[in-house]
C-alpha atoms as a PDB file:
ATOM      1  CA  UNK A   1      14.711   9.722 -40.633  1.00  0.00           C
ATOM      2  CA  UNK A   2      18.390   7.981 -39.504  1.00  0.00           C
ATOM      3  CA  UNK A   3      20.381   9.221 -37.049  1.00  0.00           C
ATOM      4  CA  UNK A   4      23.817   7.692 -35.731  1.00  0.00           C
ATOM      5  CA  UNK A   5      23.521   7.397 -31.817  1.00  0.00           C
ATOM      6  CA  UNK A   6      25.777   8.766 -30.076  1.00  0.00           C
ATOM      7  CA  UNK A   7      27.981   5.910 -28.271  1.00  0.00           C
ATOM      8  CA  UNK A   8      26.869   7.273 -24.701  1.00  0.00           C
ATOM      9  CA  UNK A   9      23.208   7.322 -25.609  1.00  0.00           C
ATOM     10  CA  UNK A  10      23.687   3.401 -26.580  1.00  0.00           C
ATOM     11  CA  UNK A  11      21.502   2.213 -22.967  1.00  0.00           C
ATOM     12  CA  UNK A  12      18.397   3.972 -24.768  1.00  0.00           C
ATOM     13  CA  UNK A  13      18.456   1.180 -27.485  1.00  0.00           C
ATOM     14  CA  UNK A  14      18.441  -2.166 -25.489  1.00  0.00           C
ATOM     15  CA  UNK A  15      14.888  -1.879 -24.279  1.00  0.00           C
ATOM     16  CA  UNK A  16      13.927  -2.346 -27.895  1.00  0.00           C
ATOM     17  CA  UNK A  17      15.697  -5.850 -28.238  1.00  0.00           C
ATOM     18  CA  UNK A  18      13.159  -7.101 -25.961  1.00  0.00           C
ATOM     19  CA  UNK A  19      13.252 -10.862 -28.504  1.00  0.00           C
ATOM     20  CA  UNK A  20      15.656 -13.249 -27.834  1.00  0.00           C
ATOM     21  CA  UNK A  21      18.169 -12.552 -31.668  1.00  0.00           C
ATOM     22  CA  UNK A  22      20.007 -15.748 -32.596  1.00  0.00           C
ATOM     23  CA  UNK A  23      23.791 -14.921 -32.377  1.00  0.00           C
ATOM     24  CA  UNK A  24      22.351 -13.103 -29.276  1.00  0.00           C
ATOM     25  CA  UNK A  25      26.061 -13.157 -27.345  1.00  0.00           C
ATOM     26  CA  UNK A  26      27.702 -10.854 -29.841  1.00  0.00           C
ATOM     27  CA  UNK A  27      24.810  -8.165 -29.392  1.00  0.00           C
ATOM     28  CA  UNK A  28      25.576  -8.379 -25.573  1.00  0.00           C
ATOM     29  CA  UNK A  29      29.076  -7.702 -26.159  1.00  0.00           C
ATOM     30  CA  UNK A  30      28.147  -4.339 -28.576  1.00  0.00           C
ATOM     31  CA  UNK A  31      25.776  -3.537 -26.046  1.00  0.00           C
ATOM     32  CA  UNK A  32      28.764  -3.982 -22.644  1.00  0.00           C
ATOM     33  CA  UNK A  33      31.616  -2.500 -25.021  1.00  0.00           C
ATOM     34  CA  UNK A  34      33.387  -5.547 -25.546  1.00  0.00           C
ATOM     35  CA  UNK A  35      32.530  -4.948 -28.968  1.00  0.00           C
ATOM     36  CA  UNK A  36      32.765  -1.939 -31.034  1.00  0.00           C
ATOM     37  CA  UNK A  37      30.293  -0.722 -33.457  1.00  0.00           C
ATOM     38  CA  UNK A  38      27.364   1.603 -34.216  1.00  0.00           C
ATOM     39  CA  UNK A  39      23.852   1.945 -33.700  1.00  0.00           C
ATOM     40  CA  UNK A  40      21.292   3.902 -36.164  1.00  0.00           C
ATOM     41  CA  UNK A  41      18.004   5.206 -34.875  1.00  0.00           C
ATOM     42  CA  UNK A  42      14.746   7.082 -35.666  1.00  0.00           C
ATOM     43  CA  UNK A  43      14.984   9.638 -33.164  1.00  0.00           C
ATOM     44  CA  UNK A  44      18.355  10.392 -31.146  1.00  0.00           C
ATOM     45  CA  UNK A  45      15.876  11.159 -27.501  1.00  0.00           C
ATOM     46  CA  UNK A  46      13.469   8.540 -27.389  1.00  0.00           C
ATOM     47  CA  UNK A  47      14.094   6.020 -30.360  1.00  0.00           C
ATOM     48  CA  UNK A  48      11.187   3.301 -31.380  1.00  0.00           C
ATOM     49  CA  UNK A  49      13.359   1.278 -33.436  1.00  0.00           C
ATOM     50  CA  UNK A  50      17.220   0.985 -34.263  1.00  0.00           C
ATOM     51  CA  UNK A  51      20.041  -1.155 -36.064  1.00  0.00           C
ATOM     52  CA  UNK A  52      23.083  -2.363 -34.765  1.00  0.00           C
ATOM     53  CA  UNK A  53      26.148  -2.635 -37.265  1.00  0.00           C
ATOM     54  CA  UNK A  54      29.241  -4.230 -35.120  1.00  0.00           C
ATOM     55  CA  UNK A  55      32.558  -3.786 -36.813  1.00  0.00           C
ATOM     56  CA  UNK A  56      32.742  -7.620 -37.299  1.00  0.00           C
ATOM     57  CA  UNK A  57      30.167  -7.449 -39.866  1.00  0.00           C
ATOM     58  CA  UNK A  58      27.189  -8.191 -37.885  1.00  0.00           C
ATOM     59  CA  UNK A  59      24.494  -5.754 -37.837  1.00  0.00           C
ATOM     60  CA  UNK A  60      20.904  -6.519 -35.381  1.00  0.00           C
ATOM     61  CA  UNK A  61      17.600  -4.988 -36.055  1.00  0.00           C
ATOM     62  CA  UNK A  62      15.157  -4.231 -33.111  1.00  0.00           C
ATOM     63  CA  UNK A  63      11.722  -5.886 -32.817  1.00  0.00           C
ATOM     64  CA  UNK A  64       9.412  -3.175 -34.259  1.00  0.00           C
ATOM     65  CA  UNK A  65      11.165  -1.612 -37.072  1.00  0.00           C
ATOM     66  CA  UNK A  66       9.750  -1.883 -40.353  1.00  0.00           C
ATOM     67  CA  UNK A  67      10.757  -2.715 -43.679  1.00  0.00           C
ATOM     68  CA  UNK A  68      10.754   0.466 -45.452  1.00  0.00           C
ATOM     69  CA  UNK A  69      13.072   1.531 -42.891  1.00  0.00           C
ATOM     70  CA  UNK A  70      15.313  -0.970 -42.240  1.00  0.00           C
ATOM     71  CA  UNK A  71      15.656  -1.140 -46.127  1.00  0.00           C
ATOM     72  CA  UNK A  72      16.532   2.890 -46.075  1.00  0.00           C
ATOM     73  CA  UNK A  73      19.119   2.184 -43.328  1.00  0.00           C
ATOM     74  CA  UNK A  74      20.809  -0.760 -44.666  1.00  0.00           C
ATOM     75  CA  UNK A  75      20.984   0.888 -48.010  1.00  0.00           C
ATOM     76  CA  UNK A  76      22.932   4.014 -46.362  1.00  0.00           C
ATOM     77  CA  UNK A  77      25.220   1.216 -44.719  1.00  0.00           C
ATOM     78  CA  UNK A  78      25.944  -0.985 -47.745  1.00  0.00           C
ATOM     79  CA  UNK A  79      27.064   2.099 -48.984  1.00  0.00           C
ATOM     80  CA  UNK A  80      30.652   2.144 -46.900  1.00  0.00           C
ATOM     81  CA  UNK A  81      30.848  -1.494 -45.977  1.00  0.00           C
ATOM     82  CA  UNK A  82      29.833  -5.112 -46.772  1.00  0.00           C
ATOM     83  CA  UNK A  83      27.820  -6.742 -43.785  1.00  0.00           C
ATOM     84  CA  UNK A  84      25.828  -9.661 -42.742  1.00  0.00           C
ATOM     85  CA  UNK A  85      22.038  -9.158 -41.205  1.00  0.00           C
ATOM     86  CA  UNK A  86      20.933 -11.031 -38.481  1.00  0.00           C
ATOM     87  CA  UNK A  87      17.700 -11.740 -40.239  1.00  0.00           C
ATOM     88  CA  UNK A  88      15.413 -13.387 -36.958  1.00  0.00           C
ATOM     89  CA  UNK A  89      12.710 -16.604 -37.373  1.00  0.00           C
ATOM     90  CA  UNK A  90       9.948 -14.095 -37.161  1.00  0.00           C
ATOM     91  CA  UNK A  91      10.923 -12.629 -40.070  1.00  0.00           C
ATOM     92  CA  UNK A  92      11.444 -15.429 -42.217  1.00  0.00           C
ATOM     93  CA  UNK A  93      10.539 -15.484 -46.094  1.00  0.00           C
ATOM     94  CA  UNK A  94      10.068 -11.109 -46.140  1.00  0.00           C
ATOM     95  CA  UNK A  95      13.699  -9.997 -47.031  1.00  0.00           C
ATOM     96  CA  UNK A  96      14.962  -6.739 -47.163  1.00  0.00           C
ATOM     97  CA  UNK A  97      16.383  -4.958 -50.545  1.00  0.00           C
ATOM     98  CA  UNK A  98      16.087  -8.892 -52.271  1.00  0.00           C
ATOM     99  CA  UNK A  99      17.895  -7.815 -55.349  1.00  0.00           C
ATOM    100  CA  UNK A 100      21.447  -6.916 -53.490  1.00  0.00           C
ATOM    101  CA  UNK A 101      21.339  -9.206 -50.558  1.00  0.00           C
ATOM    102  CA  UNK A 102      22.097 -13.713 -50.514  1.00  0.00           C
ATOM    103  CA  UNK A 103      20.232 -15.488 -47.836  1.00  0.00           C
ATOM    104  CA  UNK A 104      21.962 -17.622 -46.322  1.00  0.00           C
ATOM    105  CA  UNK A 105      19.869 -20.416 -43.827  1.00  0.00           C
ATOM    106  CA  UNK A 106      21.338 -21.494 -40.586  1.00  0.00           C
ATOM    107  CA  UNK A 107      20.459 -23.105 -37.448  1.00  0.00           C
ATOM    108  CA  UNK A 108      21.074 -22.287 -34.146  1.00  0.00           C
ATOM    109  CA  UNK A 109      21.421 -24.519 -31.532  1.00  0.00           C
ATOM    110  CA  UNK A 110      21.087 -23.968 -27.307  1.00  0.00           C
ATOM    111  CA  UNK A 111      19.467 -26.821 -25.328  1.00  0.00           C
ATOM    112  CA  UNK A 112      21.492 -29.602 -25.221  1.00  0.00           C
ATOM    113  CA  UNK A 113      21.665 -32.430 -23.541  1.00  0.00           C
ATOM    114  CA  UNK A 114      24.390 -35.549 -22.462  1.00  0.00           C
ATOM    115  CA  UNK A 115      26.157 -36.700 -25.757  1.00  0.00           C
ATOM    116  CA  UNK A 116      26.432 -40.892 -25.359  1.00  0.00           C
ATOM    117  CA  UNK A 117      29.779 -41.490 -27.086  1.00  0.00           C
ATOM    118  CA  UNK A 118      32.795 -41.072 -25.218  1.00  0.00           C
ATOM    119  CA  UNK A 119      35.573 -39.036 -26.765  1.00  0.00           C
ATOM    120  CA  UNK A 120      39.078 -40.355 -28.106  1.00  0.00           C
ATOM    121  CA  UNK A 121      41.610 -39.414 -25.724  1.00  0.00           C
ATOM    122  CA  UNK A 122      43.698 -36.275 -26.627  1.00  0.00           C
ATOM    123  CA  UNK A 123      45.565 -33.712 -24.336  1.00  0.00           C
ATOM    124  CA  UNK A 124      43.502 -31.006 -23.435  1.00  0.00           C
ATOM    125  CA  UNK A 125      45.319 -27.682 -22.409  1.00  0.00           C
ATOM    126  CA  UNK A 126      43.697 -24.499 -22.424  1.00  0.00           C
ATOM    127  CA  UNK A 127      44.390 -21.213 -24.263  1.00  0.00           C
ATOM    128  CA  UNK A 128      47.639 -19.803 -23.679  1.00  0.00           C
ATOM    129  CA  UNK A 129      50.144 -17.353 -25.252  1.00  0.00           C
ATOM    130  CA  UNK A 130      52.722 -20.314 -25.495  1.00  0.00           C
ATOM    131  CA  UNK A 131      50.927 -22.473 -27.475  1.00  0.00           C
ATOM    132  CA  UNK A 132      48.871 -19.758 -29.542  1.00  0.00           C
ATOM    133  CA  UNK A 133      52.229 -19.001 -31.194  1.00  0.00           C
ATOM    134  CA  UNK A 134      52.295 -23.235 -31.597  1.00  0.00           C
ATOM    135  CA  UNK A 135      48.758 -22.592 -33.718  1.00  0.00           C
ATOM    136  CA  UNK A 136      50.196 -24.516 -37.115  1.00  0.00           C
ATOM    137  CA  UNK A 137      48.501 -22.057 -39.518  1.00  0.00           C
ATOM    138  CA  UNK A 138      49.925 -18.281 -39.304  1.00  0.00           C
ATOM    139  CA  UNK A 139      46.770 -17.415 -41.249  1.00  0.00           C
ATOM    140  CA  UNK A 140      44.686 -18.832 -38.466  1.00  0.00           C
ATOM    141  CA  UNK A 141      46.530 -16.933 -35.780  1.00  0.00           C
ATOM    142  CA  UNK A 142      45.918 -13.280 -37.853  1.00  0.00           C
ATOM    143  CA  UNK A 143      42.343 -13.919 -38.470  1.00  0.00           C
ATOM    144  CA  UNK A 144      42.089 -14.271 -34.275  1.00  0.00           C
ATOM    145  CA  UNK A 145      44.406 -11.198 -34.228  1.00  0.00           C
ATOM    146  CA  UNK A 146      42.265  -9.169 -36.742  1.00  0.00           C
ATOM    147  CA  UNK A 147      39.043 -10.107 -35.241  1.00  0.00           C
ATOM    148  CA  UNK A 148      40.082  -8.813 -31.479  1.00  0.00           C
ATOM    149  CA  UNK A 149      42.944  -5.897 -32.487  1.00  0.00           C
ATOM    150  CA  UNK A 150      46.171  -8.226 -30.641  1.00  0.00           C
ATOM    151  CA  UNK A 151      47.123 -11.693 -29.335  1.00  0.00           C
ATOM    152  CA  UNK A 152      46.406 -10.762 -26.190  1.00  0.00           C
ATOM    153  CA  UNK A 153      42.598  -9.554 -26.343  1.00  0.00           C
ATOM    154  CA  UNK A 154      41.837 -12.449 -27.757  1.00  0.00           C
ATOM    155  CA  UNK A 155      43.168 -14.784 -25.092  1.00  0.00           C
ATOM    156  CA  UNK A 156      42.021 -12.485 -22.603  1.00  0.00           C
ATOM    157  CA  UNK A 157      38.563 -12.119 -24.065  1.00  0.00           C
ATOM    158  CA  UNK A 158      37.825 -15.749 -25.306  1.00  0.00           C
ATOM    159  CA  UNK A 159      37.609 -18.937 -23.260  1.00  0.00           C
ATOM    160  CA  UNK A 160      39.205 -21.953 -24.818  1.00  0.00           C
ATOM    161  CA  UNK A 161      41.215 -25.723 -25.101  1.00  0.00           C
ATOM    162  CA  UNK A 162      43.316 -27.117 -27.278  1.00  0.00           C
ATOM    163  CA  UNK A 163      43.218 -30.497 -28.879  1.00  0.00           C
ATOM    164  CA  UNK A 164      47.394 -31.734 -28.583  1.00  0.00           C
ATOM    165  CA  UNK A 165      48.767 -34.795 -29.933  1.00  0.00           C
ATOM    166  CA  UNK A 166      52.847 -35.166 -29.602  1.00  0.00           C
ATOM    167  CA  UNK A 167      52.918 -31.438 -29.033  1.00  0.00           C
ATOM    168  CA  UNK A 168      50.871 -30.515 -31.888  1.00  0.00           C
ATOM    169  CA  UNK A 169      47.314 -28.934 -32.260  1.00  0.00           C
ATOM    170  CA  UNK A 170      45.312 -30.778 -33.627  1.00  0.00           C
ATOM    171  CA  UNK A 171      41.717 -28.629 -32.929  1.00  0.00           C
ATOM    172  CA  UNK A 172      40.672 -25.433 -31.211  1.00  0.00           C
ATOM    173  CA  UNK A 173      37.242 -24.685 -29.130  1.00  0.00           C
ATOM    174  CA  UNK A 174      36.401 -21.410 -28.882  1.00  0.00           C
ATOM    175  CA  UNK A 175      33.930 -19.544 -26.581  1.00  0.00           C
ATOM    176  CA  UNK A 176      33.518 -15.736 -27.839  1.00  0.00           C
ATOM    177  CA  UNK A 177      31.207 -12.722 -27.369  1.00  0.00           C
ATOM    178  CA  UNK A 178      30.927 -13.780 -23.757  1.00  0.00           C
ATOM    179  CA  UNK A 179      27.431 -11.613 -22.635  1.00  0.00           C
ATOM    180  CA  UNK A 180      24.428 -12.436 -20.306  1.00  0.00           C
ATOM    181  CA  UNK A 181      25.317 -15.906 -19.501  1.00  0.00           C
ATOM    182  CA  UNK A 182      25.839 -16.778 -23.286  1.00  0.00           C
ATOM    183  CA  UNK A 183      28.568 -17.638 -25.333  1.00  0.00           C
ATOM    184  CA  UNK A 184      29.494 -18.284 -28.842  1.00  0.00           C
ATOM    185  CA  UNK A 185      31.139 -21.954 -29.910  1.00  0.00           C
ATOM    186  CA  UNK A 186      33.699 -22.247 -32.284  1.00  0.00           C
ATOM    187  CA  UNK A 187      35.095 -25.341 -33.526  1.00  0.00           C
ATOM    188  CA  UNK A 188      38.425 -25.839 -35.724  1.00  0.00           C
ATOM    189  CA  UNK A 189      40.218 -28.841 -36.465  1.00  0.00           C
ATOM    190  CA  UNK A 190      44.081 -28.664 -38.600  1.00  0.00           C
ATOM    191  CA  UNK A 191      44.783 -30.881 -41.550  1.00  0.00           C
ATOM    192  CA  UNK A 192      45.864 -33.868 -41.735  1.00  0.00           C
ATOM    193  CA  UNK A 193      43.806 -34.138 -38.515  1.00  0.00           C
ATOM    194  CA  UNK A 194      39.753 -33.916 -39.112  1.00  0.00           C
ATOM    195  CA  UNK A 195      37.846 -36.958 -38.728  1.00  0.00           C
ATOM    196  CA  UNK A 196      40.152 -38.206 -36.129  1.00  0.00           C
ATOM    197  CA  UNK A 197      37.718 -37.416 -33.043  1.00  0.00           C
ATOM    198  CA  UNK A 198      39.647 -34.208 -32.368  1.00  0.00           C
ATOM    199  CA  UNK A 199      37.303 -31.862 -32.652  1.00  0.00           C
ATOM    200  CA  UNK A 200      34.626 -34.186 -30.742  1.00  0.00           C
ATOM    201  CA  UNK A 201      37.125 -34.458 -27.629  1.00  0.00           C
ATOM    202  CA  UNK A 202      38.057 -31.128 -27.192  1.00  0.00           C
ATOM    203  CA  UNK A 203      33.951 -30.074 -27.609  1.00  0.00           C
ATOM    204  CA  UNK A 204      33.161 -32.010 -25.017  1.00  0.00           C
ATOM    205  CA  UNK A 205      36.257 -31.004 -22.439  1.00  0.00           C
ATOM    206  CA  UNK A 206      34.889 -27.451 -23.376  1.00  0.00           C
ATOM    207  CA  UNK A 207      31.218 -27.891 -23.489  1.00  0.00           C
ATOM    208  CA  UNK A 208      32.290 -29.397 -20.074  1.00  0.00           C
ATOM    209  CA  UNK A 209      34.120 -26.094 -18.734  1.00  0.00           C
ATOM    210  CA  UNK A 210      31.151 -23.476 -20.053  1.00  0.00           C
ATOM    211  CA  UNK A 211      28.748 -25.603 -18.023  1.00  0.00           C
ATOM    212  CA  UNK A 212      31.135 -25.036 -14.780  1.00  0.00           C
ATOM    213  CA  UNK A 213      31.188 -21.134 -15.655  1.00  0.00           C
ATOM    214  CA  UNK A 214      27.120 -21.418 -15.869  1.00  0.00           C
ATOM    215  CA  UNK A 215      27.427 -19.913 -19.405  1.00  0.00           C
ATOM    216  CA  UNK A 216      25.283 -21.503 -22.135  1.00  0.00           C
ATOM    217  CA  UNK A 217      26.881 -22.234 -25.749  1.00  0.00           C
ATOM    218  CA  UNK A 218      25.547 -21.217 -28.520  1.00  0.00           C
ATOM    219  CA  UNK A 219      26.257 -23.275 -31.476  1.00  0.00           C
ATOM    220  CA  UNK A 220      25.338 -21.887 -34.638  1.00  0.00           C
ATOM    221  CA  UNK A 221      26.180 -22.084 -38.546  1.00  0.00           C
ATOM    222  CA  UNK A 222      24.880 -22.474 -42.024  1.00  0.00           C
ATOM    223  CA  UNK A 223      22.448 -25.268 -42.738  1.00  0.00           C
ATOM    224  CA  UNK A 224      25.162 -26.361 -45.370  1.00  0.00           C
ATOM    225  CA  UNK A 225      27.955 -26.759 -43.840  1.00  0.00           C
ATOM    226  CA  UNK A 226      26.354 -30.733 -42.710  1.00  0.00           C
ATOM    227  CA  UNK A 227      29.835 -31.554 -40.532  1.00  0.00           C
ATOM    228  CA  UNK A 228      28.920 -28.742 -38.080  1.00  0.00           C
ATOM    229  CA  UNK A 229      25.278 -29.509 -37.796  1.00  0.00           C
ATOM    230  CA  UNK A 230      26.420 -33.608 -37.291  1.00  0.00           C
ATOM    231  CA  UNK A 231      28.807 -32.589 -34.635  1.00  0.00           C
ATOM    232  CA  UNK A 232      26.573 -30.694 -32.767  1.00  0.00           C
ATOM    233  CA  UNK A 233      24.137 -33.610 -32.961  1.00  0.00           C
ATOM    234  CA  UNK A 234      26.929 -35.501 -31.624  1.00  0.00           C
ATOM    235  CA  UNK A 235      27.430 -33.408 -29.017  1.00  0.00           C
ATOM    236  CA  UNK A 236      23.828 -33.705 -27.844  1.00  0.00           C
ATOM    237  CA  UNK A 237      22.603 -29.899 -29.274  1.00  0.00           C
ATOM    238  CA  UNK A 238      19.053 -30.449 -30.182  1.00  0.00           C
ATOM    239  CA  UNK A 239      15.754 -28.609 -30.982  1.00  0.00           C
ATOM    240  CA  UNK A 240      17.636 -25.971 -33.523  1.00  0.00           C
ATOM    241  CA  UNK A 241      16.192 -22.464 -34.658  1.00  0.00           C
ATOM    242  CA  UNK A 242      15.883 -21.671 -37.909  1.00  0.00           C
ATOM    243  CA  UNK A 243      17.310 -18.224 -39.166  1.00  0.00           C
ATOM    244  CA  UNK A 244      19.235 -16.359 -41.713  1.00  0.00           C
ATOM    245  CA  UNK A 245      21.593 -14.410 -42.671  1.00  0.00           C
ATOM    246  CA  UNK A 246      21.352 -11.837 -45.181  1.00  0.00           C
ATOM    247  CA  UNK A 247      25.016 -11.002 -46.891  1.00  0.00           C
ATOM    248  CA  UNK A 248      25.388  -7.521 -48.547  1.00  0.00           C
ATOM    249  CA  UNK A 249      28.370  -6.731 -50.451  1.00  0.00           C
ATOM    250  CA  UNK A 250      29.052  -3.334 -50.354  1.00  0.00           C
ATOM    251  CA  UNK A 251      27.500  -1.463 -52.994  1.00  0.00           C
ATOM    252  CA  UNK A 252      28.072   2.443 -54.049  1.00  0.00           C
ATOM    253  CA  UNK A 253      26.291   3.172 -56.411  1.00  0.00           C
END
């Protein structure tokens, strides 16, 4: 059976993410309210398993379910929506409903330690609604808008520097989905300036700042996107987890 959970009945679920999930940070935030969502269960009093589906596209399966039912529930879901499963090491090489889904293989990367090379210098000024409206791609500023509902969620929900060079940015850091002492990194640098050492510089300011706050970054992405995975070697990220993610276009019939 599949129920919806009720939003107030949402503490009876986190007992059952007792594993560590890669992308772990954005299941906090479902779980605190910074992010919205929904949760399906097997029994709406005492569930023994459950799936998360965040708005963002995300959706987080819980330790013990099993395949037949996580296939039955993400069938129900592709049904209104396209998503992307969290798809844990665990449960590497056993896929869910293979013919509809892509796998896609990332790492994930937490421990860390001192990078060697020093970074170019740059002005580093952190996020503000002043130079947010300065962001040189309007597309870039409406993809932060759409992912948090305004301008000003998103600066008040994300930690974050700018890379400036004569009063332009050049590359954004990003801390989201601040929960439990995590947070999520992302990196993005403007043409014409990648491979300049922007990107580098304003990682490290920022790596710099999360380790102030006591949060720990997590730096994740797909294992084919090689720039991401050399600048987080770079930055001194080793010892990645292996994972997936399993995108489902949405599918009606």
């Amino acid at each position: 059976m599949i129920y919806q959970l009720p939003e107030e009945k949402k503490d009876l679920i986190i007992p059952l993410f007792k594993k560590l999930q890669p992308n772990r940070s954005a299941l906090g935030c479902y779980f605190n309210g910074t992010l919205t969502g929904k949760a399906f269960v097997d029994d709406l009093n005492a569930p023994t398993k459950a799936i998360c589906q965040l708005d963002m596209s995300w959706v987080y399966i819980s330790d013990n379910a099993d395949m037949s039912w996580i296939e039955e529930v993400l069938r129900e879901i592709i049904r209104i929506t396209w998503i992307q499963v969290v798809w844990t090491p665990e449960r590497k090489g056993q896929y869910p409903l293979k013919e509809l889904g892509v796998v896609i293989p990332r790492h994930e990367y937490i421990e860390r330690k001192e990078p060697l090379q020093k970074p170019r210098d740059a002005q580093i000024i952190p996020f503000s609604s002043e130079w947010f409206d300065k962001l040189p791609d309007p597309d870039f500023q409406e993809f932060h808008i759409s992912g948090y509902g305004s301008k000003e969620k998103f600066l008040e929900q994300c930690l974050g520097f700018y890379a400036v060079e004569n009063g332009e940015i050049c590359s954004e850091f990003s801390g989201s989905f601040i929960a439990n002492g995590y947070t999520e990194i992302n990196i993005y640098t403007f043409d014409p300036h990648r491979r300049k050492g922007y990107a580098y510089a304003v990682c490290v300011h920022g790596l710099k700042d999360l380790d102030k706050k006591g949060l720990k970054a997590i730096w994740a992405c797909d294992v084919e996107n090689t720039e991401s995975m050399q600048l987080a070697a770079k930055l001194g990220f080793i010892n990645p987890v292996e994972y997936d993610f399993i995108f489902f276009p949405q599918k009606n019939d």
